[in-house]
Protein backbone atom coordinates (compact mmCIF):
# COMPACT_ATOMS: atom_id res chain seq x y z
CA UNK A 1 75.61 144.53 18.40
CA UNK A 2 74.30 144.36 22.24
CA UNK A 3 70.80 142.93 21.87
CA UNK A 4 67.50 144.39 23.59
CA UNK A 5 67.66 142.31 26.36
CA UNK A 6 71.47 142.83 26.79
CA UNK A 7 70.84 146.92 26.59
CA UNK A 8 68.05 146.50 29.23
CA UNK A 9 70.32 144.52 31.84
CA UNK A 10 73.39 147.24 31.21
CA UNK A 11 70.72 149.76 31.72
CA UNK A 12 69.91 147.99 35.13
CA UNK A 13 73.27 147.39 36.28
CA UNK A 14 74.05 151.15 35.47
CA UNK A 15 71.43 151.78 38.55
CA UNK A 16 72.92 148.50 40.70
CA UNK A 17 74.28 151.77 43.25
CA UNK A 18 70.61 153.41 43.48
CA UNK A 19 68.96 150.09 43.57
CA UNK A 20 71.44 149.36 46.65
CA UNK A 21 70.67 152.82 47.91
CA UNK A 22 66.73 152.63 47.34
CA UNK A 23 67.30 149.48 49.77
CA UNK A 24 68.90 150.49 52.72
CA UNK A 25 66.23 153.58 52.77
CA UNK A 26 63.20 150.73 52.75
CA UNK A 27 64.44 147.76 54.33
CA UNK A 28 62.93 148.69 58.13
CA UNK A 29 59.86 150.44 56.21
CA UNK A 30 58.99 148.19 53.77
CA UNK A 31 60.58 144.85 53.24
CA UNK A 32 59.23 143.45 50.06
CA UNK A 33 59.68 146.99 48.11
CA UNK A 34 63.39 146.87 49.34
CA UNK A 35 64.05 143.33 48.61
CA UNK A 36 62.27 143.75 44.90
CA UNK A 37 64.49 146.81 43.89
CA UNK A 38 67.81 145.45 45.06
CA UNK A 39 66.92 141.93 43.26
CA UNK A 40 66.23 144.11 39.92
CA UNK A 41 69.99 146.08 40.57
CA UNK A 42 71.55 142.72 40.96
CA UNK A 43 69.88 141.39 38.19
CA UNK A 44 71.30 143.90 35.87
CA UNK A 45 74.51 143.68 37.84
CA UNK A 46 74.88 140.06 36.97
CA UNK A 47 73.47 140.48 33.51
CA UNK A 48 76.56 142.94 32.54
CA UNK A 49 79.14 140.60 34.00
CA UNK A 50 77.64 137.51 32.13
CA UNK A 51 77.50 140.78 28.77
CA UNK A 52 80.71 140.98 29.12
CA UNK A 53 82.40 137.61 29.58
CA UNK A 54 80.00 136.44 26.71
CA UNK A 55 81.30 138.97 24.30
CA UNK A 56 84.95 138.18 25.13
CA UNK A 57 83.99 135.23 23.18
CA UNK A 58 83.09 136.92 20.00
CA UNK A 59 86.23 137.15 17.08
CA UNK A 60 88.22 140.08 17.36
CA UNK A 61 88.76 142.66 14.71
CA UNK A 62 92.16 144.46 14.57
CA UNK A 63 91.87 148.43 14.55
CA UNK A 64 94.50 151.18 14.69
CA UNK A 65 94.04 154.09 16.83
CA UNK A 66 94.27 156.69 14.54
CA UNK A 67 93.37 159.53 17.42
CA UNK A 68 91.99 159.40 20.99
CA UNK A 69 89.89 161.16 23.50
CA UNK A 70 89.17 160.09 27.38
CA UNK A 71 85.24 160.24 28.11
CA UNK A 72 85.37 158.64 31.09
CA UNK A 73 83.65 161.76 32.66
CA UNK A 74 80.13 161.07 30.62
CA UNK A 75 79.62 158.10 32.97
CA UNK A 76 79.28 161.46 35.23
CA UNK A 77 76.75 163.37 34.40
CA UNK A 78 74.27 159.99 34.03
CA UNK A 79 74.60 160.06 38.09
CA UNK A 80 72.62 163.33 37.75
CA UNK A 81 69.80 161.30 37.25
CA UNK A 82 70.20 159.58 40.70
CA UNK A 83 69.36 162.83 42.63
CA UNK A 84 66.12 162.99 41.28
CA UNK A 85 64.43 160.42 43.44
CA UNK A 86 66.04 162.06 46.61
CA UNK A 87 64.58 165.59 45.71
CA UNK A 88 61.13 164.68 44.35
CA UNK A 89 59.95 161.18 45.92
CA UNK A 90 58.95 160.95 49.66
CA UNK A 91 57.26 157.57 48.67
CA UNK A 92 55.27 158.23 50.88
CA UNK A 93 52.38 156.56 49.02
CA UNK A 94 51.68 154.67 45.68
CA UNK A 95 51.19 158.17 43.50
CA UNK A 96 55.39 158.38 44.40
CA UNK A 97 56.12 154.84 43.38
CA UNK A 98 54.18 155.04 40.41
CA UNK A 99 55.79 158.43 39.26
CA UNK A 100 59.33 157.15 40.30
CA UNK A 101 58.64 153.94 38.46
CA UNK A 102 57.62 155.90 35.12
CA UNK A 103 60.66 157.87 35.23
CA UNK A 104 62.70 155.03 35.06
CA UNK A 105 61.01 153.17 32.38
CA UNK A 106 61.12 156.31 30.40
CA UNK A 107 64.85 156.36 31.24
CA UNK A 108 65.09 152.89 30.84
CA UNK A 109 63.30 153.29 27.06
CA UNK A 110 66.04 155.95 25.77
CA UNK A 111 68.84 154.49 27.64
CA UNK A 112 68.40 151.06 25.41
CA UNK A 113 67.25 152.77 22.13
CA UNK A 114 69.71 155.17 22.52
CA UNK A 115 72.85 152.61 22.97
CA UNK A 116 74.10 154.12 25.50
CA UNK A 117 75.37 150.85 26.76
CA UNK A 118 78.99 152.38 27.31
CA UNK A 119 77.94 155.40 29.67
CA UNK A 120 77.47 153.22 32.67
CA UNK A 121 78.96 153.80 36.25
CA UNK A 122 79.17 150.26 36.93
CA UNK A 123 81.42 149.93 33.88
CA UNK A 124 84.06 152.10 35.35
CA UNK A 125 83.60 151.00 39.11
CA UNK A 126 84.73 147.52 37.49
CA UNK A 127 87.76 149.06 36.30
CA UNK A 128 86.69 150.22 32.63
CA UNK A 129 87.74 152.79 31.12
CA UNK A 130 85.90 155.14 27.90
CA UNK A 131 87.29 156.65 25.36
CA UNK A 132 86.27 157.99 21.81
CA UNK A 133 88.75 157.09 18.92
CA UNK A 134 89.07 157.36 15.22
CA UNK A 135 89.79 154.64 13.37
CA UNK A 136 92.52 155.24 10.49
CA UNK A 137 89.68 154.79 8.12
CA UNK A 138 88.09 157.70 10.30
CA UNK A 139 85.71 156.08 11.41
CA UNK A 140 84.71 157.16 14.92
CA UNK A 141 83.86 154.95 17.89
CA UNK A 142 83.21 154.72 21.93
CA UNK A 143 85.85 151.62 23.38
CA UNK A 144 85.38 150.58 26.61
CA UNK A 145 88.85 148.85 27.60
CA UNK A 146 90.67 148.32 31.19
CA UNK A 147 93.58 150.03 30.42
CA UNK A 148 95.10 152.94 28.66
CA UNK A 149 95.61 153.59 25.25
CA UNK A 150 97.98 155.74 23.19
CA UNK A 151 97.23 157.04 20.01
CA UNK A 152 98.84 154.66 17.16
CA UNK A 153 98.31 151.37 19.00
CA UNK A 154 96.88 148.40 17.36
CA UNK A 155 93.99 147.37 19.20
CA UNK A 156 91.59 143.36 19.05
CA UNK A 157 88.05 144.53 19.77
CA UNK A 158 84.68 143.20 19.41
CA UNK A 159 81.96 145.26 18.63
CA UNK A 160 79.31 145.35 21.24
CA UNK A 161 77.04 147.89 20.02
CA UNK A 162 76.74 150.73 17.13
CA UNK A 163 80.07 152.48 17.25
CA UNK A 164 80.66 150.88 20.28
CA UNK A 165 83.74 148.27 21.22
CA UNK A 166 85.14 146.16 23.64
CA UNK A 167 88.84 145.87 23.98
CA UNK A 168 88.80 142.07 23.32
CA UNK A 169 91.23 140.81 26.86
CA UNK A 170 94.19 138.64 25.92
């Protein structure tokens, strides 16, 4: 299972595209905030590459894909969450930063305790894709794989969270 600091650099790399954002808005305004928030995105961003080659590691469990669903789409509606600073924060002053910054540690807080380490944008801008399958034992689990999977298929993954796995790459 992903540890706490593993969650919280997904969770970062999952705003890598705001952070980005957030710095070409505040680079000719101010430097240092700019320069701060992009180094936190590409901290995360780095964290989930190092995530996920590190778990590659791990020894693979065989599963059959008893059924299959795409959920690709929930990656989706966690970019609602990005509008928010454009409609609500001039930062025009500290008040904005601070509120902004409270929203995303309250984000940041369910985001890691909820394991929501598979609904990430940066996941499928790598090329990942999400599905939901049941196990033939029926259990029922998110898999985050690069390619596409057909009901029936046997499957190495690792397990990278609750319910959550990682088709292991050959």
């Amino acid at each position: 299972m992903a540890s706490m600091p593993a969650r919280f650099l997904l969770f970062l790399s999952s705003y890598f595209p705001l952070a980005a954002i957030f710095f070409i808005l505040f680079i000719g305004k101010q430097q240092w905030v700019a320069i701060s928030i992009l180094s936190i995105g590409l901290l995360g961003l780095v964290g989930m590459a190092c995530y996920l080659r590190a778990v590659q590691r791990l020894g693979p469990i065989q599963v059959k894909v008893k059924e299959i669903q795409r959920r690709d789409a929930e990656a989706m509606s966690y970019i609602v969450s990005y509008l928010i600073p454009f409609l609500a924060v001039p930062f025009n002053g500290w008040e904005q930063g601070l509120a902004l910054s409270i929203f995303f540690v309250v984000l940041g807080i369910l985001y890691v305790n909820s394991n929501m380490i598979h609904i990430n944008p940066m996941l499928n801008l790598a090329g990942y894709h999400l599905y939901e399958i049941t196990l033939e034992d029926d259990a029922v689990h998110s898999l985050i794989t690069f390619r596409r999977i057909v009901r029936g298929e046997k499957l190495s993954v690792v397990k990278v969270g609750d319910d959550i796995l990682l088709e292991k790459m050959p």
